[in-house]
PDB file of N, CA and C in Angstrom:
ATOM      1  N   UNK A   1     -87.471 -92.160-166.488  1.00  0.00           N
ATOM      2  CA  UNK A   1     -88.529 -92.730-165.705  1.00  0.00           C
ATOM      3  C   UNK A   1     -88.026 -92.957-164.270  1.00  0.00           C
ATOM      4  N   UNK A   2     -88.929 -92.840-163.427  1.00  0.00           N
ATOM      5  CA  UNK A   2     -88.484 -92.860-162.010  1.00  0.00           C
ATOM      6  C   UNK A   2     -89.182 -94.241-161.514  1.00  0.00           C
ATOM      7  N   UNK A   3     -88.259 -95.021-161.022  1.00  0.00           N
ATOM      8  CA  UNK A   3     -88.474 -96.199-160.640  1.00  0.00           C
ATOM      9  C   UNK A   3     -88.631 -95.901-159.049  1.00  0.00           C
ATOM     10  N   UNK A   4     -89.434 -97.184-158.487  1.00  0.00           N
ATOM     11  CA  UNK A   4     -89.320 -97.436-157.186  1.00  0.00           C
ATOM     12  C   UNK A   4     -87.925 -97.543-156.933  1.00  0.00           C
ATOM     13  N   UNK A   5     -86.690 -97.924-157.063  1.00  0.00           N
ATOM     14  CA  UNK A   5     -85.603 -97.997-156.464  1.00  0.00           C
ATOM     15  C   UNK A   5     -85.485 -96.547-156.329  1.00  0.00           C
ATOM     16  N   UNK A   6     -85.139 -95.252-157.972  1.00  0.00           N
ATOM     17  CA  UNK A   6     -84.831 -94.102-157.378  1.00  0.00           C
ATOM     18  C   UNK A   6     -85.627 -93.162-156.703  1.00  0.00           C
ATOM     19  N   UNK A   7     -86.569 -93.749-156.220  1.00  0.00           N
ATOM     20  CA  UNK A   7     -87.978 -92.591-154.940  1.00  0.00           C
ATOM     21  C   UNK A   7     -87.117 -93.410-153.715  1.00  0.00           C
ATOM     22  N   UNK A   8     -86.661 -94.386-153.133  1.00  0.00           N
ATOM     23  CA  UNK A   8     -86.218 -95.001-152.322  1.00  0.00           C
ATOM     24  C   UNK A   8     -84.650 -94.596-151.541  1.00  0.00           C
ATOM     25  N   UNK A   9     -84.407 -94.120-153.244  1.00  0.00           N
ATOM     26  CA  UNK A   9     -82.791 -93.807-152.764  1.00  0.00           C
ATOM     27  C   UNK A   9     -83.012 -92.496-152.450  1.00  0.00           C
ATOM     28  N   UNK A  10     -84.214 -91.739-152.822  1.00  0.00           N
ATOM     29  CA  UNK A  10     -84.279 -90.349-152.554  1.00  0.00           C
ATOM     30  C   UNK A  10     -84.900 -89.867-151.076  1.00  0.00           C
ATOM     31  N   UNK A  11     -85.695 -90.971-150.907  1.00  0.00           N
ATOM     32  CA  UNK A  11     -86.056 -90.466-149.370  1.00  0.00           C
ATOM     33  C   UNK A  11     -84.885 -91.121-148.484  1.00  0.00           C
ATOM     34  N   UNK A  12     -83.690 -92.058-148.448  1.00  0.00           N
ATOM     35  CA  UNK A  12     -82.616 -92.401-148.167  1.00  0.00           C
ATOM     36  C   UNK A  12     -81.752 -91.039-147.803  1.00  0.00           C
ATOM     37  N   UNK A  13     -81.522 -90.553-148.821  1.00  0.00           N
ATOM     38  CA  UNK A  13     -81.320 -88.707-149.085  1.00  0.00           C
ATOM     39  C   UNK A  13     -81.110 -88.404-148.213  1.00  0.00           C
ATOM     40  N   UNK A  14     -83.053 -88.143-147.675  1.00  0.00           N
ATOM     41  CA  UNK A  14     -83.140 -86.740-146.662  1.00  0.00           C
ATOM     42  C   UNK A  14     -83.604 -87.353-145.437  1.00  0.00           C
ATOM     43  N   UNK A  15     -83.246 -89.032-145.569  1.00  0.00           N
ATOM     44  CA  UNK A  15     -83.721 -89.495-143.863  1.00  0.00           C
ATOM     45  C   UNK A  15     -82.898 -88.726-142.929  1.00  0.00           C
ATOM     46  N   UNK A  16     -83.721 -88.821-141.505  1.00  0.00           N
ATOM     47  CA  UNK A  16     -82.690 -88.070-140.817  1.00  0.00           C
ATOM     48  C   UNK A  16     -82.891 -89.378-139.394  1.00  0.00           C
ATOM     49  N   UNK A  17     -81.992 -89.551-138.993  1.00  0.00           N
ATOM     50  CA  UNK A  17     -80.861 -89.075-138.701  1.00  0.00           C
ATOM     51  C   UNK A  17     -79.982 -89.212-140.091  1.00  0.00           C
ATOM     52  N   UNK A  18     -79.063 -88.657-140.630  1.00  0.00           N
ATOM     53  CA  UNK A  18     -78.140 -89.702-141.924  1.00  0.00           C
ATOM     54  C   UNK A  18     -77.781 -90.365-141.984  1.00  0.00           C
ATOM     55  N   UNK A  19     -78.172 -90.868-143.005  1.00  0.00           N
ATOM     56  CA  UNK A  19     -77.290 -92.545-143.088  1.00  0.00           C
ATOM     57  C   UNK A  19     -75.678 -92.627-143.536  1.00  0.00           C
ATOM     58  N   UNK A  20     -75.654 -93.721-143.049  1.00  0.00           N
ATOM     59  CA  UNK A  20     -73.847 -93.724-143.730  1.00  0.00           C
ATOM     60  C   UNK A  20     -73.740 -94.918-144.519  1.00  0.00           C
ATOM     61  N   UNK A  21     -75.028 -95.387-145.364  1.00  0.00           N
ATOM     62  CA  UNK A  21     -75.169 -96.689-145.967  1.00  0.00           C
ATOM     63  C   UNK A  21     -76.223 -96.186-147.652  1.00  0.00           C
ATOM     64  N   UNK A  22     -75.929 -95.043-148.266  1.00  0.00           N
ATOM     65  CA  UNK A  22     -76.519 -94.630-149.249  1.00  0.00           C
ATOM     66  C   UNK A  22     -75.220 -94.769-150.174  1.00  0.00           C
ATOM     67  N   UNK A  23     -75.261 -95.296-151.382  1.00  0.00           N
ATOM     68  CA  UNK A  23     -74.194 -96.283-152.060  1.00  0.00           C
ATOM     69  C   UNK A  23     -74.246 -94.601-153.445  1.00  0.00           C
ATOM     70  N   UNK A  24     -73.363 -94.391-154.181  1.00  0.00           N
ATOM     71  CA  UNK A  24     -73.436 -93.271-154.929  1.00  0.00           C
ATOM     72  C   UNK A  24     -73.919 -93.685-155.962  1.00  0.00           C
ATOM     73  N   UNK A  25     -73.397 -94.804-156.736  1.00  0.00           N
ATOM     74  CA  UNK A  25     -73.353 -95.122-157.846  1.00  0.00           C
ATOM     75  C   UNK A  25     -75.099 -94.784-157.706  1.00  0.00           C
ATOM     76  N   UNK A  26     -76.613 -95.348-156.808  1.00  0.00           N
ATOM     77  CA  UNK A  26     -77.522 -95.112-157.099  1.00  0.00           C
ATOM     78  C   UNK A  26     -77.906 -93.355-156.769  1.00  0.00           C
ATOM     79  N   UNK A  27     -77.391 -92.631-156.067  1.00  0.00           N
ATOM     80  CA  UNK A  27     -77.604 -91.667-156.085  1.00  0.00           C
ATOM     81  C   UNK A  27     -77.489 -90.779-157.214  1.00  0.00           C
ATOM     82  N   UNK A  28     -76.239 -91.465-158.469  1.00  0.00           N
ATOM     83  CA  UNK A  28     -76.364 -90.549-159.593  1.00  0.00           C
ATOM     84  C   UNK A  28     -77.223 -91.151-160.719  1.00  0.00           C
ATOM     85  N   UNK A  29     -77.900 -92.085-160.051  1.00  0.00           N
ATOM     86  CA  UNK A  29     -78.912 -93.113-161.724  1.00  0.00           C
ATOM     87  C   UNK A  29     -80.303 -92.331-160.744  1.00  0.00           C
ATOM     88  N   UNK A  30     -80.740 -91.779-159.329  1.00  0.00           N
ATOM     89  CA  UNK A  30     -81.316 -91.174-159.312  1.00  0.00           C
ATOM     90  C   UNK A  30     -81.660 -90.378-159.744  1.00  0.00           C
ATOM     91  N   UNK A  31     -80.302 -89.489-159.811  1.00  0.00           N
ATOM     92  CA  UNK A  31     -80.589 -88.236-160.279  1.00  0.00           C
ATOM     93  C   UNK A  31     -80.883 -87.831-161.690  1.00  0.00           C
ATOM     94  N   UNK A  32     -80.145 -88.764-162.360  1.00  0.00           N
ATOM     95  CA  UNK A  32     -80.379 -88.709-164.295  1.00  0.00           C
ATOM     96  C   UNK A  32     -81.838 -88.914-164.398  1.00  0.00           C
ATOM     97  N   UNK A  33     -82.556 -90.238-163.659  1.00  0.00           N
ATOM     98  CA  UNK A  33     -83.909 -90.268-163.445  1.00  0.00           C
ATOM     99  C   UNK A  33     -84.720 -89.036-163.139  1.00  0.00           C
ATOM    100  N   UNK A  34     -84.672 -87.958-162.467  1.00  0.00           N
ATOM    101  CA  UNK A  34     -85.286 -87.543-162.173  1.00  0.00           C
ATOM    102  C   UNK A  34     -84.913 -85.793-163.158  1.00  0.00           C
ATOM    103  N   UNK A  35     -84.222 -86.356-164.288  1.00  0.00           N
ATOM    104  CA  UNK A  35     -83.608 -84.895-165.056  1.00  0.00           C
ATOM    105  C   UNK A  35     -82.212 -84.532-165.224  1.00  0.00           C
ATOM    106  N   UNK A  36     -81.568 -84.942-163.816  1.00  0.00           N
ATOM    107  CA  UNK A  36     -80.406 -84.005-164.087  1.00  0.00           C
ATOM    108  C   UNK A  36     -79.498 -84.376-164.542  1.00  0.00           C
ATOM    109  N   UNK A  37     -78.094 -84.131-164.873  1.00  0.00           N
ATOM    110  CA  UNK A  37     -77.215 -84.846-165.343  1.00  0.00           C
ATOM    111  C   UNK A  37     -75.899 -84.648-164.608  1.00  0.00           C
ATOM    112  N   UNK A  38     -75.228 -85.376-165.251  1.00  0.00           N
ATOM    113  CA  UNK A  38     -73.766 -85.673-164.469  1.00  0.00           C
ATOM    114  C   UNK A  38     -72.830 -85.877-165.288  1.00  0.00           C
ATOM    115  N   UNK A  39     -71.530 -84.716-165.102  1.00  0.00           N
ATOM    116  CA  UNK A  39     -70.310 -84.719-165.898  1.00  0.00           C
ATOM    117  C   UNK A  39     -69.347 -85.001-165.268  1.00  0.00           C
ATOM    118  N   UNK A  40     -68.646 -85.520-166.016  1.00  0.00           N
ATOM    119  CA  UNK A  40     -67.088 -86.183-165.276  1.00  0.00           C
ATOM    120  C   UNK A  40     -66.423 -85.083-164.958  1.00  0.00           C
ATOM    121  N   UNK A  41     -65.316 -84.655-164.073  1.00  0.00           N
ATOM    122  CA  UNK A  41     -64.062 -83.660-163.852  1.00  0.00           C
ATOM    123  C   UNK A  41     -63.203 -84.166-163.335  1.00  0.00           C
ATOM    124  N   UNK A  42     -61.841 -84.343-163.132  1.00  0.00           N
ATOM    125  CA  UNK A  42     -61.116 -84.512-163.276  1.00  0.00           C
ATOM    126  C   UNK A  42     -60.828 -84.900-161.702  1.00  0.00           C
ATOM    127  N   UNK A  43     -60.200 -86.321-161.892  1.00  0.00           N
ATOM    128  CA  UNK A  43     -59.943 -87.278-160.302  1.00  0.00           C
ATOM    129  C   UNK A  43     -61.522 -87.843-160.365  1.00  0.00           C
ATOM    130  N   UNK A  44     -61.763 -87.737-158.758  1.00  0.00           N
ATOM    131  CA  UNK A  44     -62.791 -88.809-158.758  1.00  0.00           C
ATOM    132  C   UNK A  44     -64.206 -87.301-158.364  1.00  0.00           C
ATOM    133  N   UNK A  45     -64.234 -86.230-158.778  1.00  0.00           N
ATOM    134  CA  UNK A  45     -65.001 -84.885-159.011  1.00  0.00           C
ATOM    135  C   UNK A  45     -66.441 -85.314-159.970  1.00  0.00           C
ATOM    136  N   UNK A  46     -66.827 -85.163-160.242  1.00  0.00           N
ATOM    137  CA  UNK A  46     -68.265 -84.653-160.601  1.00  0.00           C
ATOM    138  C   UNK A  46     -69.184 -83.684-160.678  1.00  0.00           C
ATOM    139  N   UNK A  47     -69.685 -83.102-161.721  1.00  0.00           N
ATOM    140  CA  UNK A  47     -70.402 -81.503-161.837  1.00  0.00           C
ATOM    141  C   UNK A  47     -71.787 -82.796-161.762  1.00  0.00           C
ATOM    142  N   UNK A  48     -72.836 -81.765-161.135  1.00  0.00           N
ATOM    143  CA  UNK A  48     -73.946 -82.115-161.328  1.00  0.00           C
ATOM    144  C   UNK A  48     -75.001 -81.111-161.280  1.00  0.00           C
ATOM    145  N   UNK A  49     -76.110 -81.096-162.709  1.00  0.00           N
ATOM    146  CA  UNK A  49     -76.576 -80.054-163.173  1.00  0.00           C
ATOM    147  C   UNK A  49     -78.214 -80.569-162.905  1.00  0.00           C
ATOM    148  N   UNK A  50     -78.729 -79.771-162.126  1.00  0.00           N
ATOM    149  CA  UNK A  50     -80.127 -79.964-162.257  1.00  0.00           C
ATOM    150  C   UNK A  50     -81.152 -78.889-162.140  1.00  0.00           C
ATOM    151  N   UNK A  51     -81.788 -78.580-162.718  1.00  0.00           N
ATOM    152  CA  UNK A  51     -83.018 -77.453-163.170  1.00  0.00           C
ATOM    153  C   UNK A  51     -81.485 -76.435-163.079  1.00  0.00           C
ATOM    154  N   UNK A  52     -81.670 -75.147-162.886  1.00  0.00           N
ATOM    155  CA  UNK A  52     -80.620 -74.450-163.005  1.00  0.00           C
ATOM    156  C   UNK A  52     -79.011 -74.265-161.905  1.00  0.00           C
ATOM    157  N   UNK A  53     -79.065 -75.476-161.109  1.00  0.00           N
ATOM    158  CA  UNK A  53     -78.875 -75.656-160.106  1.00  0.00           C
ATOM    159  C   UNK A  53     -77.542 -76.573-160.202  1.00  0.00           C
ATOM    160  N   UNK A  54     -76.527 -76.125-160.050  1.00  0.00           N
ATOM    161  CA  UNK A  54     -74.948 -76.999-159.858  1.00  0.00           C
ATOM    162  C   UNK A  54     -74.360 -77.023-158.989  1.00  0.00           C
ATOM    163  N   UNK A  55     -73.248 -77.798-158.930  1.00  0.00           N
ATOM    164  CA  UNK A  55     -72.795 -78.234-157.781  1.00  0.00           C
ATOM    165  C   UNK A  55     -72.130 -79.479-157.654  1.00  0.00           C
ATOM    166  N   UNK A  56     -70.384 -79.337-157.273  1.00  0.00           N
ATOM    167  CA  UNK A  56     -69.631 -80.403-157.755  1.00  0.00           C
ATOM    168  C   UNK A  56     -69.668 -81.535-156.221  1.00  0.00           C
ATOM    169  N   UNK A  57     -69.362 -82.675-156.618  1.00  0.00           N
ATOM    170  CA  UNK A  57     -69.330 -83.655-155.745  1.00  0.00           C
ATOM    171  C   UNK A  57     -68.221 -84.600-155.694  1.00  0.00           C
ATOM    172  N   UNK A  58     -67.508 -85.274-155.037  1.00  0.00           N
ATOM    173  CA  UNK A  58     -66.660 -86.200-155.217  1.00  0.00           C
ATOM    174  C   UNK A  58     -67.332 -87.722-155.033  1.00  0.00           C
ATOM    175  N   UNK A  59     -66.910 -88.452-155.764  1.00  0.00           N
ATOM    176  CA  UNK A  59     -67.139 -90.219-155.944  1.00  0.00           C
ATOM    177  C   UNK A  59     -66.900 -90.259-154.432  1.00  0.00           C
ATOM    178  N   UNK A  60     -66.950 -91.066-153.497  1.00  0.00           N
ATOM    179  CA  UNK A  60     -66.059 -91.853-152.933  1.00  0.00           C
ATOM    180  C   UNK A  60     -65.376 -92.542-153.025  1.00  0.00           C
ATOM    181  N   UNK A  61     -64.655 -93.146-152.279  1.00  0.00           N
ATOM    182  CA  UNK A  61     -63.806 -94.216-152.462  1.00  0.00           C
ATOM    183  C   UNK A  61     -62.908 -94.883-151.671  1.00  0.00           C
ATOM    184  N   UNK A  62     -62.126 -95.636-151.509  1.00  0.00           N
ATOM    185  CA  UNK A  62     -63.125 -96.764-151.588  1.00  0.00           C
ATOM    186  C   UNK A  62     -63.734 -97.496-151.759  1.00  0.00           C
ATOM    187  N   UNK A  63     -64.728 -96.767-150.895  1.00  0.00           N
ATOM    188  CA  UNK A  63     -65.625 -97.384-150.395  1.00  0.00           C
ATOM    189  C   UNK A  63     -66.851 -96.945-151.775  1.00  0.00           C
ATOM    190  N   UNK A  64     -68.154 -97.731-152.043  1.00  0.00           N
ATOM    191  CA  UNK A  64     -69.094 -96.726-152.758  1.00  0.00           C
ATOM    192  C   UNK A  64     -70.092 -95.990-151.927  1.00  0.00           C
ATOM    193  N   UNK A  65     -70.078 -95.983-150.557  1.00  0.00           N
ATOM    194  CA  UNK A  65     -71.023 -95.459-149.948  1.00  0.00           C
ATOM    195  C   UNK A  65     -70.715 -94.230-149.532  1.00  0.00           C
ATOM    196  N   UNK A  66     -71.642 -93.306-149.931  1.00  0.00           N
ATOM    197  CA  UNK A  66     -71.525 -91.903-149.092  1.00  0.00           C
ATOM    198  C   UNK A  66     -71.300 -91.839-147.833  1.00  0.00           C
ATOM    199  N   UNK A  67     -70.040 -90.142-147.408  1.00  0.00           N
ATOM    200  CA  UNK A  67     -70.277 -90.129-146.299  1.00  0.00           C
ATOM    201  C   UNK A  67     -71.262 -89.090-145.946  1.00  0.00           C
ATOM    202  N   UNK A  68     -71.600 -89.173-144.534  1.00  0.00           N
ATOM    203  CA  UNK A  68     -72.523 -88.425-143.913  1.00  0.00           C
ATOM    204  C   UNK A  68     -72.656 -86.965-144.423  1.00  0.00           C
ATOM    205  N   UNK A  69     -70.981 -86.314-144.319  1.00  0.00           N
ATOM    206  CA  UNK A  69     -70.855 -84.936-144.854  1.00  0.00           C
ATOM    207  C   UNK A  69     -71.416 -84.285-145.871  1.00  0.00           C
ATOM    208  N   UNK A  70     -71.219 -85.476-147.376  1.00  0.00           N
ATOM    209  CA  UNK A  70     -71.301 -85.256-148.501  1.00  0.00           C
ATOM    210  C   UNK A  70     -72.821 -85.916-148.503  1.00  0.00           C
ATOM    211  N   UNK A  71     -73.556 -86.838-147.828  1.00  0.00           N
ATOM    212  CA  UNK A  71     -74.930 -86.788-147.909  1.00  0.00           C
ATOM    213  C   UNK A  71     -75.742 -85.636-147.482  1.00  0.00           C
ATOM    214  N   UNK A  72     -75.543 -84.645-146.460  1.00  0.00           N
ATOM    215  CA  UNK A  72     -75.654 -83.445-145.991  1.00  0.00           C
ATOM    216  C   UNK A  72     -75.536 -82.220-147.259  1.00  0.00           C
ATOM    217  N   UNK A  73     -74.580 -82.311-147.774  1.00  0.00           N
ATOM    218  CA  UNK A  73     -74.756 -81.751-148.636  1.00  0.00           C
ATOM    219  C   UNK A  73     -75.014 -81.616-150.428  1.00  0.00           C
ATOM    220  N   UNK A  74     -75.468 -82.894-150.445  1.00  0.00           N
ATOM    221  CA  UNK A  74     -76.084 -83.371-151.297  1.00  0.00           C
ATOM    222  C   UNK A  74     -77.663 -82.839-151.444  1.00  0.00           C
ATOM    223  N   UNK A  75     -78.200 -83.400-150.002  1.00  0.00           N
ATOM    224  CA  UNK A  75     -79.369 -82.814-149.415  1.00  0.00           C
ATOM    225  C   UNK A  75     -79.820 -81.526-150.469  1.00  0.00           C
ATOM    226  N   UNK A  76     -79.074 -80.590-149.038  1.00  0.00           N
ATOM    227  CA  UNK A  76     -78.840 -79.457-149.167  1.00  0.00           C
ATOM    228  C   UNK A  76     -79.551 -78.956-150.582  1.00  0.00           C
ATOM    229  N   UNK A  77     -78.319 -79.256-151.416  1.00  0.00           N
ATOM    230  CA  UNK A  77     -78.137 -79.072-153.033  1.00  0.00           C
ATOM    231  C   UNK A  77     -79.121 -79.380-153.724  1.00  0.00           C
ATOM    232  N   UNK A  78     -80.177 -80.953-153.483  1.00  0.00           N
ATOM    233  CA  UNK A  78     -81.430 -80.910-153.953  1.00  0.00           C
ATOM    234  C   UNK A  78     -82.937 -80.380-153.496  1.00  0.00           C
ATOM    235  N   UNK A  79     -82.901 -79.966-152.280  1.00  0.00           N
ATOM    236  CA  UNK A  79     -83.919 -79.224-151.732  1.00  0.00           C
ATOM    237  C   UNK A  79     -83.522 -78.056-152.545  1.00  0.00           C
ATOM    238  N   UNK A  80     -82.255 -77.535-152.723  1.00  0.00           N
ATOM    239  CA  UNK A  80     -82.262 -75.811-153.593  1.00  0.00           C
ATOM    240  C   UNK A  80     -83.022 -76.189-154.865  1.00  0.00           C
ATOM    241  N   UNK A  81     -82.154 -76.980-155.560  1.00  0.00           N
ATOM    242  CA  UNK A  81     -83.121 -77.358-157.012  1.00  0.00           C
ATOM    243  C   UNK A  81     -84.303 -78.493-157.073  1.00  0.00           C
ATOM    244  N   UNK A  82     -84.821 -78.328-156.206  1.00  0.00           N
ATOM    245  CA  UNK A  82     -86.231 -78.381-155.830  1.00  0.00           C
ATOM    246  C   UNK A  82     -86.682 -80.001-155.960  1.00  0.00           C
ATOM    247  N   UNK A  83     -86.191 -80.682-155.579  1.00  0.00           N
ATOM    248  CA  UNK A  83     -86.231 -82.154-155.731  1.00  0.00           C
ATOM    249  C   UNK A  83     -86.577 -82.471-154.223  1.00  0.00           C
ATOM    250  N   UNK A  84     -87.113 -83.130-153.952  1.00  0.00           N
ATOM    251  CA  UNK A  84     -87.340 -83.536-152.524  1.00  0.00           C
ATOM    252  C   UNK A  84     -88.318 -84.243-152.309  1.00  0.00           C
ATOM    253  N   UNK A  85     -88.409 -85.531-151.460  1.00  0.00           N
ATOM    254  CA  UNK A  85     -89.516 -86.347-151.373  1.00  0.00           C
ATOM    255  C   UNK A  85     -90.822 -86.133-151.197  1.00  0.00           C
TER     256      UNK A  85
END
């Protein structure tokens, strides 16, 4: 079920300018929300599988907030598998 928090964290996403204040831990309870899933790999790595669409990510740390880079291409990665506000 998609809650108001994860539609919030999703237009967070693709605000532009980017933010440097989008926290991960909700970016991956977004994403399970909205289908996809998320496997552990090895260090602080992450596979993440959505409609046919993968693509590994690192935790931060740290800190829990994304950086700009990896929000960029996060983006990216869900406009391909078709998620977008």
């Amino acid at each position: 079920m998609v809650s108001s928090k994860h539609s919030k964290t999703l237009i967070a996403v693709f605000e532009t300018p980017t933010r440097s204040n989008v926290r991960w831990g909700d970016i991956e309870k977004m994403i399970v929300a909205h289908g996809g899933r998320i496997e552990e790999r090895s260090g602080s790595r992450v596979l993440i599988r959505f409609n046919t669409s993968r693509a590994v990510f690192h935790r931060p740390h740290p800190k829990p907030e994304t950086d700009k880079g990896a929000l960029v291409a996060l983006r990216q990665f869900l406009s391909d598998a078709g998620l977008e506000p």
